[in-house]
Protein backbone atom coordinates (compact mmCIF):
# COMPACT_ATOMS: atom_id res chain seq x y z
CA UNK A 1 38.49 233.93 -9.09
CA UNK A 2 38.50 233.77 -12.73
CA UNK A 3 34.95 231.94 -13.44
CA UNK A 4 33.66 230.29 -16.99
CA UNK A 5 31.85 233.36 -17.84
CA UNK A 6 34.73 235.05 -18.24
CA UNK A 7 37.12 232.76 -20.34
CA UNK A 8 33.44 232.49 -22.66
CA UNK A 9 33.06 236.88 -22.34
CA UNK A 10 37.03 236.45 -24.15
CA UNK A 11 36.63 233.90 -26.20
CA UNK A 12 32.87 235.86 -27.94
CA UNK A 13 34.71 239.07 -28.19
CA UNK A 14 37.36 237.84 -29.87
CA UNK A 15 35.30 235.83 -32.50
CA UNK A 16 33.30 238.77 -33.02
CA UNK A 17 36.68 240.99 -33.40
CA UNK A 18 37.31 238.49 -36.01
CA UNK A 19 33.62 238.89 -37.72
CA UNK A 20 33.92 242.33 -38.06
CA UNK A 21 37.72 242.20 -39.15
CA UNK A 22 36.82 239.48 -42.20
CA UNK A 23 33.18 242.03 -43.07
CA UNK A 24 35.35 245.18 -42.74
CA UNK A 25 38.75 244.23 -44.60
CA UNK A 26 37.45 241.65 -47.65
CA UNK A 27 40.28 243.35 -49.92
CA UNK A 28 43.06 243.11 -47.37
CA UNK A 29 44.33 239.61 -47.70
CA UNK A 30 46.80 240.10 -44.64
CA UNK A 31 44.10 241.31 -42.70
CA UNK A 32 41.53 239.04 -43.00
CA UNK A 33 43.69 235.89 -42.68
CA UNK A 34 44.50 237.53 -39.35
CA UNK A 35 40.89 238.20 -38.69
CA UNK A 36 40.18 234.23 -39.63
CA UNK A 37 42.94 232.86 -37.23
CA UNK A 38 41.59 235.07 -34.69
CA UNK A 39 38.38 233.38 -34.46
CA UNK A 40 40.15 230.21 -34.47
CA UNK A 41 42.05 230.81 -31.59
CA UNK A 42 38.79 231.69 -29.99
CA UNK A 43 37.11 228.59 -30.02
């Protein structure tokens, strides 16, 4: 069964996938508006 642990394991890695993306990618404006509405779709 599919606990709360891991729908809050998805929803970190994806905000962190989002960190990186907007720390990486700060001259890609495509890419880091992507990287921004990643994390918001985490939380």
């Amino acid at each position: 069964m599919i606990g709360l642990e891991h729908y809050l394991i998805v929803a970190a890695a994806l905000f962190v996938t989002g960190i990186f993306g907007i720390f990486l990618n700060r001259k890609n404006v495509i890419i880091l508006l992507m990287s921004i509405e990643l994390m918001l779709l985490s939380v």
